[in-house]
C-alpha atoms as a PDB file:
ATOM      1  CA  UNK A   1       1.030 -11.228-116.587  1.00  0.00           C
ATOM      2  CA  UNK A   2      -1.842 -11.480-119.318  1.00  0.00           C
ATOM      3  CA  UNK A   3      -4.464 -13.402-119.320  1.00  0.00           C
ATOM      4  CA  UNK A   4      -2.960 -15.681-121.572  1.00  0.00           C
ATOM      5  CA  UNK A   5       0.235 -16.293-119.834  1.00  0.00           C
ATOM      6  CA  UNK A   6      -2.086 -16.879-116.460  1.00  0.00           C
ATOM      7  CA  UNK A   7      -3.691 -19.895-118.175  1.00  0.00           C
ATOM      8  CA  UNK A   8      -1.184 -21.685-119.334  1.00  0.00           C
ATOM      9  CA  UNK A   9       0.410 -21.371-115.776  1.00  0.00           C
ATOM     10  CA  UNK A  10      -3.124 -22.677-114.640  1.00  0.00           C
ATOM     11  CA  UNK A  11      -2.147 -25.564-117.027  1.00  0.00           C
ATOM     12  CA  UNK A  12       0.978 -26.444-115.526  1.00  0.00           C
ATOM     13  CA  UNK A  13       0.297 -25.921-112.189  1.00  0.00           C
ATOM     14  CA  UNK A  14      -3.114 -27.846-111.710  1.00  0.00           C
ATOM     15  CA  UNK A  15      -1.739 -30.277-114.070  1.00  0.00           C
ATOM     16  CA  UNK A  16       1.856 -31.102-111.891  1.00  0.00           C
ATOM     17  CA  UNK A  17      -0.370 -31.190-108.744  1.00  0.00           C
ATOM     18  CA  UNK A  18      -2.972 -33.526-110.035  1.00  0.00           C
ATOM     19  CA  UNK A  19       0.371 -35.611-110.762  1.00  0.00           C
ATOM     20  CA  UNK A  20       1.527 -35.529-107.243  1.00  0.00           C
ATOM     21  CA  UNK A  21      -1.631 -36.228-105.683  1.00  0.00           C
ATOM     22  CA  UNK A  22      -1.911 -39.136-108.155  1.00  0.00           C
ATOM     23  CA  UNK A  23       1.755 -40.384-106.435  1.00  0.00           C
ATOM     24  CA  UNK A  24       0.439 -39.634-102.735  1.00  0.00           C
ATOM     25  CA  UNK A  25      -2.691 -41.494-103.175  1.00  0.00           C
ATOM     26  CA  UNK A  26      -1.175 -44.988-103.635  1.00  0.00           C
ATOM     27  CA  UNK A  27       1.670 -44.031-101.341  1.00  0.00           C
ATOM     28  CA  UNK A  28      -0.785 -43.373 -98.438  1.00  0.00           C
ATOM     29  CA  UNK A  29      -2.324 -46.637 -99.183  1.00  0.00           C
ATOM     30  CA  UNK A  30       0.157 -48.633 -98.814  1.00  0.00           C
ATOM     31  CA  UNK A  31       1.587 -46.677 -95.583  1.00  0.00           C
ATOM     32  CA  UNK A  32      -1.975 -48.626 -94.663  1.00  0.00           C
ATOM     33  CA  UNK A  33      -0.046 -52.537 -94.430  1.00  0.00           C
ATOM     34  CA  UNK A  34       2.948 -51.396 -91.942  1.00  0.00           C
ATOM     35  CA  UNK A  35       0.326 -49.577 -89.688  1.00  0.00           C
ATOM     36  CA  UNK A  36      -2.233 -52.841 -89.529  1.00  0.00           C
ATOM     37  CA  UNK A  37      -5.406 -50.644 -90.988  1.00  0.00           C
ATOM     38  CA  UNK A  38      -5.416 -53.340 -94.347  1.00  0.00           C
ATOM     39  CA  UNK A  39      -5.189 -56.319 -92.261  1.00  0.00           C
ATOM     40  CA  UNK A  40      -8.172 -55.120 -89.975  1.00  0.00           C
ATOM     41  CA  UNK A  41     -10.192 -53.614 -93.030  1.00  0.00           C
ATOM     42  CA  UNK A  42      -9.784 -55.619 -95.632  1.00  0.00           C
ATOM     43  CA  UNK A  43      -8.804 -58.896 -94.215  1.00  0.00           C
ATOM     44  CA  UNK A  44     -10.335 -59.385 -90.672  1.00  0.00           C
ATOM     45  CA  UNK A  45     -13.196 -56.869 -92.382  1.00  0.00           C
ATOM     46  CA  UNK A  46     -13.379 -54.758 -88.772  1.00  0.00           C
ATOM     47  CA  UNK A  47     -14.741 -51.544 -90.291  1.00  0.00           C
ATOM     48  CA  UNK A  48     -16.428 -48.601 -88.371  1.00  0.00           C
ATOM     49  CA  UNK A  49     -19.988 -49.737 -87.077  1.00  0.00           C
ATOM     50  CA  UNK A  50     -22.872 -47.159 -88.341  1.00  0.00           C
ATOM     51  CA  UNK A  51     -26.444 -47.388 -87.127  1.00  0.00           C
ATOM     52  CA  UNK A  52     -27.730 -45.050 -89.350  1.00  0.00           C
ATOM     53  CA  UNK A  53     -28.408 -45.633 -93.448  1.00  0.00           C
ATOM     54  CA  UNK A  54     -28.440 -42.732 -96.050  1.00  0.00           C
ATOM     55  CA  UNK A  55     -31.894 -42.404 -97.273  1.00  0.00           C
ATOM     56  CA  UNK A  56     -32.964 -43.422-100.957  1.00  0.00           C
ATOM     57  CA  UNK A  57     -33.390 -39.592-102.264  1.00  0.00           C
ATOM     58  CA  UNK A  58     -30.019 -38.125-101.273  1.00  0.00           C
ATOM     59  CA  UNK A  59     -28.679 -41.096-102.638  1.00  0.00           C
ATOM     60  CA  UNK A  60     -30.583 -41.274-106.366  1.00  0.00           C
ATOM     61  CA  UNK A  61     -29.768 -37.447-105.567  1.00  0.00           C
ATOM     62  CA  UNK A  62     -26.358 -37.807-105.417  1.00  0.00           C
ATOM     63  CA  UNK A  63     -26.205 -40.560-107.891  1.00  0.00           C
ATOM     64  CA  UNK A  64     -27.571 -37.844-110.428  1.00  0.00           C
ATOM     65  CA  UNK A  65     -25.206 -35.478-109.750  1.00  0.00           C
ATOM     66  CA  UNK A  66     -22.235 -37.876-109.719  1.00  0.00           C
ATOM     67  CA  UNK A  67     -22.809 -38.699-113.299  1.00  0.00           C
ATOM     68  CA  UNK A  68     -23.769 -35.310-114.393  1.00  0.00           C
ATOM     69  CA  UNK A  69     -20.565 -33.979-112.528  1.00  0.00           C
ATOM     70  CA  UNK A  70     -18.516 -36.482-114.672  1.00  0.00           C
ATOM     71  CA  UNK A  71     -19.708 -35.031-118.334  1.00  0.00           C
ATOM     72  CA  UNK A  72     -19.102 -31.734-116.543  1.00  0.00           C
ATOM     73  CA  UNK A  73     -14.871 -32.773-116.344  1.00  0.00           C
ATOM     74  CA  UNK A  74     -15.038 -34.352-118.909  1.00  0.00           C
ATOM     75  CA  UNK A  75     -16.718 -32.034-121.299  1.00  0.00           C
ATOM     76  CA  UNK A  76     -14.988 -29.209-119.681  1.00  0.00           C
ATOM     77  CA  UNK A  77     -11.806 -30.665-120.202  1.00  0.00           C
ATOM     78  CA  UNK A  78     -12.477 -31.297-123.829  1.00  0.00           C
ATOM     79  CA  UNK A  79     -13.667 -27.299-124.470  1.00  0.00           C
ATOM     80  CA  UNK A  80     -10.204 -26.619-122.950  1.00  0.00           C
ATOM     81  CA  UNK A  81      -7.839 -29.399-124.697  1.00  0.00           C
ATOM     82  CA  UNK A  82     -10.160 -30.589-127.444  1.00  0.00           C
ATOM     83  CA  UNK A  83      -8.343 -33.934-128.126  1.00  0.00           C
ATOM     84  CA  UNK A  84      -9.968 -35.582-131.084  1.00  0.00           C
ATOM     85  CA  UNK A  85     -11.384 -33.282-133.932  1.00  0.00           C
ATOM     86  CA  UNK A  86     -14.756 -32.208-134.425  1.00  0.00           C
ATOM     87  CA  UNK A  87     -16.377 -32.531-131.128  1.00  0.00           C
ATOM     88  CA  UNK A  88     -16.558 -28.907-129.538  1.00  0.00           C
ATOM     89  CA  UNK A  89     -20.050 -28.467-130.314  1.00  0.00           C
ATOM     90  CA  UNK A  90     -21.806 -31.189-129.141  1.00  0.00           C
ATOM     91  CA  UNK A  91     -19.626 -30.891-125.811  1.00  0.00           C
ATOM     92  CA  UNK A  92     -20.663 -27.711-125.034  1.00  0.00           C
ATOM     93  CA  UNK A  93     -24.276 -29.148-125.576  1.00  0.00           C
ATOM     94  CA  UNK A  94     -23.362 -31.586-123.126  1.00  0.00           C
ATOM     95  CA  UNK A  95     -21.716 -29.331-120.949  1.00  0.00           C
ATOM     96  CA  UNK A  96     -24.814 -26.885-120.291  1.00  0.00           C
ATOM     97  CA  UNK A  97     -27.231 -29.697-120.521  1.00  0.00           C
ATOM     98  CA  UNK A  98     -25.370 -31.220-117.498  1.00  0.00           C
ATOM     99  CA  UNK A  99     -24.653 -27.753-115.601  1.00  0.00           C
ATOM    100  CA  UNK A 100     -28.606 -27.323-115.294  1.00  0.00           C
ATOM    101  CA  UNK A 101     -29.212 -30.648-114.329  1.00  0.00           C
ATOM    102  CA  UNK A 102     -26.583 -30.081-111.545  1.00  0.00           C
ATOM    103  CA  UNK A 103     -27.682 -26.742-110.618  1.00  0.00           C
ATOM    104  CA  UNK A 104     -31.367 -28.364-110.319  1.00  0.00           C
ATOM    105  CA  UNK A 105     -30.060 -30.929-107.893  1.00  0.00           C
ATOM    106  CA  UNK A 106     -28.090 -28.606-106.026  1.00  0.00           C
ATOM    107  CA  UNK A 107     -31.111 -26.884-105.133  1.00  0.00           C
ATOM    108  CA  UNK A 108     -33.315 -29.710-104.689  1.00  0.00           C
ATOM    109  CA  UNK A 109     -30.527 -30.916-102.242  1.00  0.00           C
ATOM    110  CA  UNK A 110     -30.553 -27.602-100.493  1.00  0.00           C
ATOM    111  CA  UNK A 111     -34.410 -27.795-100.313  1.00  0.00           C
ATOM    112  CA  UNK A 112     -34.197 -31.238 -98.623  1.00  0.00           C
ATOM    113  CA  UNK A 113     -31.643 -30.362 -96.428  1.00  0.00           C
ATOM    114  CA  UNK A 114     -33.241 -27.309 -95.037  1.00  0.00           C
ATOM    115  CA  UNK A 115     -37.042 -27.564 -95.886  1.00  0.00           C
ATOM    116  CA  UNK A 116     -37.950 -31.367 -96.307  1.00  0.00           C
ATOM    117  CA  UNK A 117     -39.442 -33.199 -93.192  1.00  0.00           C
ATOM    118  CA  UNK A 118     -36.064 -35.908 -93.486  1.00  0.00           C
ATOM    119  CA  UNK A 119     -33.930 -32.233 -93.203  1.00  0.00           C
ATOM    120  CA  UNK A 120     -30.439 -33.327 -92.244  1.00  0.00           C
ATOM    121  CA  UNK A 121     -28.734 -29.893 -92.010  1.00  0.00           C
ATOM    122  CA  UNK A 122     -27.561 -30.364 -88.653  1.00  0.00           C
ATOM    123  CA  UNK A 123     -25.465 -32.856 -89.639  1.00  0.00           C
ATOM    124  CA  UNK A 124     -23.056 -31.215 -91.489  1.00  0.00           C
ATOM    125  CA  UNK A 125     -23.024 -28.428 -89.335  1.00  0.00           C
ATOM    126  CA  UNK A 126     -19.461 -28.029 -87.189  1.00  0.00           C
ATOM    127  CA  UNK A 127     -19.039 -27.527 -83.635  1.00  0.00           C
ATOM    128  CA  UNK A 128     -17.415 -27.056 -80.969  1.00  0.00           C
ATOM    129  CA  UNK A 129     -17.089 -30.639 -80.064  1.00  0.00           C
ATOM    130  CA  UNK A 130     -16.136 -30.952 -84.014  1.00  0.00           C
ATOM    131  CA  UNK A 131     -13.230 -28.492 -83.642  1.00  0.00           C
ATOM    132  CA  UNK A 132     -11.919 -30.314 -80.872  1.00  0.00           C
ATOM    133  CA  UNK A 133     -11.395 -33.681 -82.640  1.00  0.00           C
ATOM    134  CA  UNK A 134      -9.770 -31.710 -85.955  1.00  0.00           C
ATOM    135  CA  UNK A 135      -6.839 -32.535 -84.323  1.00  0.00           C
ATOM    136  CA  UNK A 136      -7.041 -36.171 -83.790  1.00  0.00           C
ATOM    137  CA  UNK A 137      -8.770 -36.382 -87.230  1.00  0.00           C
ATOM    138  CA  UNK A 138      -5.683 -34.938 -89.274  1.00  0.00           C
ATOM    139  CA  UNK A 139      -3.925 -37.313 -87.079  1.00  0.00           C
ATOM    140  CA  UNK A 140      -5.826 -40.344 -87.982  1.00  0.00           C
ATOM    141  CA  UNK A 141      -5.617 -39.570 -91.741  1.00  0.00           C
ATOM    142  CA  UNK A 142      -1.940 -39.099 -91.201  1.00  0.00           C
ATOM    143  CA  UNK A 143      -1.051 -42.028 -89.797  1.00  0.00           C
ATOM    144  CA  UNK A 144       0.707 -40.522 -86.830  1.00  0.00           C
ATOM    145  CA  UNK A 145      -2.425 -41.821 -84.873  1.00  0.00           C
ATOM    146  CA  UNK A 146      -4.317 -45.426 -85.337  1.00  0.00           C
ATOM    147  CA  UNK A 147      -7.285 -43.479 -83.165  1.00  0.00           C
ATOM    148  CA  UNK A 148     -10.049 -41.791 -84.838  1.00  0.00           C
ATOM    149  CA  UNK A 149     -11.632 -39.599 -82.545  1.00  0.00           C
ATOM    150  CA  UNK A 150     -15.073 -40.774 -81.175  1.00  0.00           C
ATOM    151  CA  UNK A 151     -17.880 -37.899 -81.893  1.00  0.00           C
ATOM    152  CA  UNK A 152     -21.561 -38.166 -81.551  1.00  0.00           C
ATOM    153  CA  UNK A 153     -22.306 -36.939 -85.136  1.00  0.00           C
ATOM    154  CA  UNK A 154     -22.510 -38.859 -88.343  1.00  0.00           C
ATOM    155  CA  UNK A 155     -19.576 -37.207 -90.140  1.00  0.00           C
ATOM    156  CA  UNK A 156     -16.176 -36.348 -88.308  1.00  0.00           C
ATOM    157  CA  UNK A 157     -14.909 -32.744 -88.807  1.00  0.00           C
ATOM    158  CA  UNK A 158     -12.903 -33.064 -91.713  1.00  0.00           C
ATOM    159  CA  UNK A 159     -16.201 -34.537 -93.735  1.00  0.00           C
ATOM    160  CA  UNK A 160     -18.556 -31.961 -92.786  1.00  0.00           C
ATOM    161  CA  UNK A 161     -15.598 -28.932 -93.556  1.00  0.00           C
ATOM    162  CA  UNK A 162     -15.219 -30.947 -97.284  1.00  0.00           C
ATOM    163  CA  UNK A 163     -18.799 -30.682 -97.755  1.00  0.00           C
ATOM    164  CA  UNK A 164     -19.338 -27.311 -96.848  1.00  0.00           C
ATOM    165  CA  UNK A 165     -15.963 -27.089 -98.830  1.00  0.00           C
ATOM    166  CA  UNK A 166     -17.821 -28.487-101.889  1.00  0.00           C
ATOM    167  CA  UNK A 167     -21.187 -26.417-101.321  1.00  0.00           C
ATOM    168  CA  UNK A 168     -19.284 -23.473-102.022  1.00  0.00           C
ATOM    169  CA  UNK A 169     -17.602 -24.123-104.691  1.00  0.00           C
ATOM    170  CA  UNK A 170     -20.986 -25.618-106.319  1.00  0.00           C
ATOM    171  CA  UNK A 171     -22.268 -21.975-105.718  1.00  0.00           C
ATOM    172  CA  UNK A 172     -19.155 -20.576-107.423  1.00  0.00           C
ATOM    173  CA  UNK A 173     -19.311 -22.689-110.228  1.00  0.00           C
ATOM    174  CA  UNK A 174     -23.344 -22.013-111.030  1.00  0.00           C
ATOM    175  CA  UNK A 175     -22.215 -18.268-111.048  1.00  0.00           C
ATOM    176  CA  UNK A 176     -19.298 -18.746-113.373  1.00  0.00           C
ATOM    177  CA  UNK A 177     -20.883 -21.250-115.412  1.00  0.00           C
ATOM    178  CA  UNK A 178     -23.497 -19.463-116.393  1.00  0.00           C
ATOM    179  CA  UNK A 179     -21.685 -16.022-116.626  1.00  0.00           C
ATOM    180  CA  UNK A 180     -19.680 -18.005-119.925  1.00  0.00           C
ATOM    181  CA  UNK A 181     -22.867 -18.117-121.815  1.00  0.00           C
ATOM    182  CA  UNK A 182     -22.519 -15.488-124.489  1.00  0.00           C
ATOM    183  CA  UNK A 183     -25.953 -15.782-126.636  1.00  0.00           C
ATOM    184  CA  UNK A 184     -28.631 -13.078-126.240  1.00  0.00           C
ATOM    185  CA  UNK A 185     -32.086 -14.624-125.400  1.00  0.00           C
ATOM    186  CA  UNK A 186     -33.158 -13.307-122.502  1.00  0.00           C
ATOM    187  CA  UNK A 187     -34.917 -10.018-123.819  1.00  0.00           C
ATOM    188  CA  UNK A 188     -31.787  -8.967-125.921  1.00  0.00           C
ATOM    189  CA  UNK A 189     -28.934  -9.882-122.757  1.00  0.00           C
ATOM    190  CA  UNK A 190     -26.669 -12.665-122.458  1.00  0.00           C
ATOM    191  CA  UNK A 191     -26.362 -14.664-119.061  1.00  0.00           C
ATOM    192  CA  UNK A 192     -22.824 -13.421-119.056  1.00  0.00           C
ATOM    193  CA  UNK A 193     -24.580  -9.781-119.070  1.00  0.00           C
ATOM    194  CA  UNK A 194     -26.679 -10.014-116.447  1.00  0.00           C
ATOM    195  CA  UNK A 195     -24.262 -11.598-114.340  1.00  0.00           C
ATOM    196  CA  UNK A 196     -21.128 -10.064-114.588  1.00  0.00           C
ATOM    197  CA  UNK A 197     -21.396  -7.825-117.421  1.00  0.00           C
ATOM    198  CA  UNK A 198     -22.828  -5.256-116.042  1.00  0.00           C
ATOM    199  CA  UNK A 199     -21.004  -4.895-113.106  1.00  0.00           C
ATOM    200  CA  UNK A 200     -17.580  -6.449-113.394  1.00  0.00           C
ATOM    201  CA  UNK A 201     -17.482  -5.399-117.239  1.00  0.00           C
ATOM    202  CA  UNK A 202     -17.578  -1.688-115.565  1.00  0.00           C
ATOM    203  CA  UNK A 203     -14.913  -2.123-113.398  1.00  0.00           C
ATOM    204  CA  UNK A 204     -12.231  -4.540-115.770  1.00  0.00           C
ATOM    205  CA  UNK A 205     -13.154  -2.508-119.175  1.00  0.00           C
ATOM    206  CA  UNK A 206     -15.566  -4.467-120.897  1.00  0.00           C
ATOM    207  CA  UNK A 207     -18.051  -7.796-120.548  1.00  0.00           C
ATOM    208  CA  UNK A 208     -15.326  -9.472-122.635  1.00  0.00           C
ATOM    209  CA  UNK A 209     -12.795  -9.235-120.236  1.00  0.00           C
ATOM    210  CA  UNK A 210     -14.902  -9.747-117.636  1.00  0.00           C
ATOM    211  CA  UNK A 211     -16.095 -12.991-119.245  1.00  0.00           C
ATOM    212  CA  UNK A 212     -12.448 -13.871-119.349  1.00  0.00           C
ATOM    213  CA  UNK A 213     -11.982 -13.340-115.648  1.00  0.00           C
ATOM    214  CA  UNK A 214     -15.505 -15.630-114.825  1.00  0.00           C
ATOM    215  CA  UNK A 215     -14.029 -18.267-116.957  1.00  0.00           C
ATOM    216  CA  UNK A 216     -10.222 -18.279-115.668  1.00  0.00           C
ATOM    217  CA  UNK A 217     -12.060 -18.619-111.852  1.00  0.00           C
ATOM    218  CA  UNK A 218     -14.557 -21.527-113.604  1.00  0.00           C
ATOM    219  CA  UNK A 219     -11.456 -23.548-114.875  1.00  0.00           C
ATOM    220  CA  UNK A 220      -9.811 -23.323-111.292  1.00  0.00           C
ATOM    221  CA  UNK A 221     -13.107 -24.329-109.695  1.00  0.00           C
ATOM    222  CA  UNK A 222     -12.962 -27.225-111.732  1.00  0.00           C
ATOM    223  CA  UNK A 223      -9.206 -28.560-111.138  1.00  0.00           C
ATOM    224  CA  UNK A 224     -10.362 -28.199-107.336  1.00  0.00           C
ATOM    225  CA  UNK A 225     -13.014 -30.542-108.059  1.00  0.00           C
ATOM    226  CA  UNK A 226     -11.314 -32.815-109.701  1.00  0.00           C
ATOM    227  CA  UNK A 227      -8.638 -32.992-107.296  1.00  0.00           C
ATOM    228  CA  UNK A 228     -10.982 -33.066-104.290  1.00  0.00           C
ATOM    229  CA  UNK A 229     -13.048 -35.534-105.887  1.00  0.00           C
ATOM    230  CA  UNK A 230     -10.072 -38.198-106.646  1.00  0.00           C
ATOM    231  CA  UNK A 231      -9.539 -37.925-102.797  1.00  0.00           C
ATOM    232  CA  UNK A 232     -12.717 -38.724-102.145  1.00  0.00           C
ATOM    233  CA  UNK A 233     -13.343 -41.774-104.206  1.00  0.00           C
ATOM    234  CA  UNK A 234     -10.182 -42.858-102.674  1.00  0.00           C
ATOM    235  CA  UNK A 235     -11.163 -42.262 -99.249  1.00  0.00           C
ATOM    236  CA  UNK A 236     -14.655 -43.829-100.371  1.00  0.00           C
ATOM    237  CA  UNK A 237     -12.553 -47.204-101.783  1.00  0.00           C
ATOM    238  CA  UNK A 238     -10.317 -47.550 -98.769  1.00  0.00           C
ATOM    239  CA  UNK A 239     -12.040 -45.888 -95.296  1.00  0.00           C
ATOM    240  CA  UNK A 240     -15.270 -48.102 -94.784  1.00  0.00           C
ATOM    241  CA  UNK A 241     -16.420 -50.262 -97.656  1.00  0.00           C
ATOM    242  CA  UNK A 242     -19.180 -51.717 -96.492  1.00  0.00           C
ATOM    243  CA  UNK A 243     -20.850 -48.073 -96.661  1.00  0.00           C
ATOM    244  CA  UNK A 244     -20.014 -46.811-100.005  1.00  0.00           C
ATOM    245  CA  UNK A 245     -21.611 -50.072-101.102  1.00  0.00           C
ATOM    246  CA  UNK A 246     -24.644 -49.091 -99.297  1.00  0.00           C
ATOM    247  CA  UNK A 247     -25.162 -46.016-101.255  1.00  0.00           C
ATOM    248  CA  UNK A 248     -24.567 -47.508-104.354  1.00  0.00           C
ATOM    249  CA  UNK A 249     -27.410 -49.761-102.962  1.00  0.00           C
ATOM    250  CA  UNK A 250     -25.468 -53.005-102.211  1.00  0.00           C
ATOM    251  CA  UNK A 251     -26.008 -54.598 -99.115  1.00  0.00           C
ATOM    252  CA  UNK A 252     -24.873 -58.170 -99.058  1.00  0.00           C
ATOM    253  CA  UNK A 253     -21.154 -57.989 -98.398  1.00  0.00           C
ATOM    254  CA  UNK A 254     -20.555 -60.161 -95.111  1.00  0.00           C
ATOM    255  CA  UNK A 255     -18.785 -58.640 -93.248  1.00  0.00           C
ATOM    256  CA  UNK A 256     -17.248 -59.747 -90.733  1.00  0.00           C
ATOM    257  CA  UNK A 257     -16.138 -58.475 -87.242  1.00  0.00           C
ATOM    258  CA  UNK A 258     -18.025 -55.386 -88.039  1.00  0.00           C
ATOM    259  CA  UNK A 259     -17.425 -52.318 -85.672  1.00  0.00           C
ATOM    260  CA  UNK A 260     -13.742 -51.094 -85.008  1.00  0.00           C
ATOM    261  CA  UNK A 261     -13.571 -49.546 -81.357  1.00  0.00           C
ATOM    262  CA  UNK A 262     -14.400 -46.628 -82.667  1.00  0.00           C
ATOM    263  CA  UNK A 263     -18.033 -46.889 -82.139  1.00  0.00           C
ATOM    264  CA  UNK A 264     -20.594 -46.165 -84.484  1.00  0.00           C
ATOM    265  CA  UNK A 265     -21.713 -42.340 -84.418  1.00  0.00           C
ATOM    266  CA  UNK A 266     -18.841 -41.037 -86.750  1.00  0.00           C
ATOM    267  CA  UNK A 267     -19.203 -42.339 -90.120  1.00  0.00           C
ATOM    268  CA  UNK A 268     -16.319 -42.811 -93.094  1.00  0.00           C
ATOM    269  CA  UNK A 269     -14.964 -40.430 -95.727  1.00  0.00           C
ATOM    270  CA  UNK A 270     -17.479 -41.407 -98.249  1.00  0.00           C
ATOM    271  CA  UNK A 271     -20.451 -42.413 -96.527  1.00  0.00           C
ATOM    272  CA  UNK A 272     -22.546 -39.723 -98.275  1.00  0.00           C
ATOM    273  CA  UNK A 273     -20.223 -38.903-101.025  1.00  0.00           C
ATOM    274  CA  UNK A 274     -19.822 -34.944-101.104  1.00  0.00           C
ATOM    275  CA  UNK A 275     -22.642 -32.907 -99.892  1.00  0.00           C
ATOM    276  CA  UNK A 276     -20.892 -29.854 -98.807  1.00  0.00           C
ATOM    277  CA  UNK A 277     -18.966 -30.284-102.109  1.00  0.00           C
ATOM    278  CA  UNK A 278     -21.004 -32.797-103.226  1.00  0.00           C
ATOM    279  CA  UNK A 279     -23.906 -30.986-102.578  1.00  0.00           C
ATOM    280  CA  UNK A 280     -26.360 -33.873-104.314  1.00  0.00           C
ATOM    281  CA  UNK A 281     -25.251 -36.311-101.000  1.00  0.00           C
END
């Protein structure tokens, strides 16, 4: 199989599986009124009890980076299926201006997490106590269990494996990215040169090709994202409310009967929105 042939079964593929996860979605929402989880969200308002707020720069942070990662589809999705005339040039404008933004945010993330007094690492590090609720977790999500297993951690397993899930791919997608950038400014060499030309050119047959290959892994990176990242806002819209509005900054919602059972160390799917894939959480 060419090339050629590959990408169009990308195509089809990400595209039929974006589909179905567009039919689970409401599906698994609705499985939500027979179990009793809308009733005690959304009506009684018993979500999870938290004790602990996401600070204001990983927040503006990961604001930033949600909007920037939203050209980024969208403009990437556009270079691929240009669907009104005339626009591929000022997309890919768009498109790099927003990679470097994200790529600075990413590390200015990474800097915070690791290097900044607030550094919150540790918290999206797994364990063994972590791998012992995966379990229960899966469960939960699956409805085959109405208990979410207690940990003393801010994120449950499954958050913390998504984010580190995410930080990867971020890494994969700066290196691709940047290895599709063709023009020769940096003392005669491309960015796709010095990044894969030189050594992936040698072993495919040429920088072309191996251009071809960075981009073909770049355009699966991204239907990851976008599939992982309609989960999330779901999970974010449905798993505990009252903290997704608290990182968009709203904090006035009444709620009432606040605190589920579950106790208040583990927090919901969206609470930070996507640091280890997210990495701007």
């Amino acid at each position: 199989m060419n090339l050629t042939e590959l990408n169009v079964w990308l195509d089809v593929v990400f595209t039929a599986l974006y589909a179905v996860v567009l039919i689970v979605l409401p599906i698994h929402f609705l499985l939500s009124i027979p179990k009793g989880r809308f009733r005690k969200k959304f009506i009684l308002g018993k979500w999870p009890e938290h004790d602990h707020a996401p600070p204001t720069q990983p927040k503006l942070l990961h604001h930033t980076h949600m909007v920037m990662m939203i050209l980024l589809a969208v403009s990437g999705m556009y270079i691929r299926f240009p669907f009104f005339d005339g626009g591929r040039t000022p997309m890919r404008y768009i498109h790099y201006f927003a990679m470097i933004v994200v790529t600075v945010v990413l590390l200015w993330r990474l800097w915070y997490a690791f290097f900044s007094k607030a550094r919150d690492w540790r918290e999206f590090a797994i364990g063994r106590e972590d791998v012992k609720t995966a379990l229960g977790v899966i469960l939960y999500y699956s409805y085959f269990s109405n208990t979410k297993p207690h940990v003393a951690a801010k994120y449950n397993v499954m958050q913390k494996f998504s984010y580190q899930l995410f930080l990867v791919l971020m890494f994969v997608q700066v290196f691709t990215g940047f290895a599709l950038v063709a023009q020769p400014f940096i003392f005669g060499f491309s960015p796709r040169d010095l990044i894969v030309g030189w050594w992936l050119g040698a072993l495919v047959g040429s920088t072309d090709l191996a251009g071809w290959y960075a981009r073909t892994l770049h355009y699966i990176v991204n239907w990851l994202f976008i599939i992982m990242t309609t989960v999330h806002v779901y999970l974010s819209a449905t798993e505990d409310v009252p903290v997704t509005l608290d990182f968009f900054f709203v904090k006035d919602l009444e709620v009432k009967g606040h605190g589920d059972g579950h106790g208040g160390a583990h927090a919901p799917e969206p609470a930070a929105a996507a640091v280890a894939g997210d990495p701007a959480s």
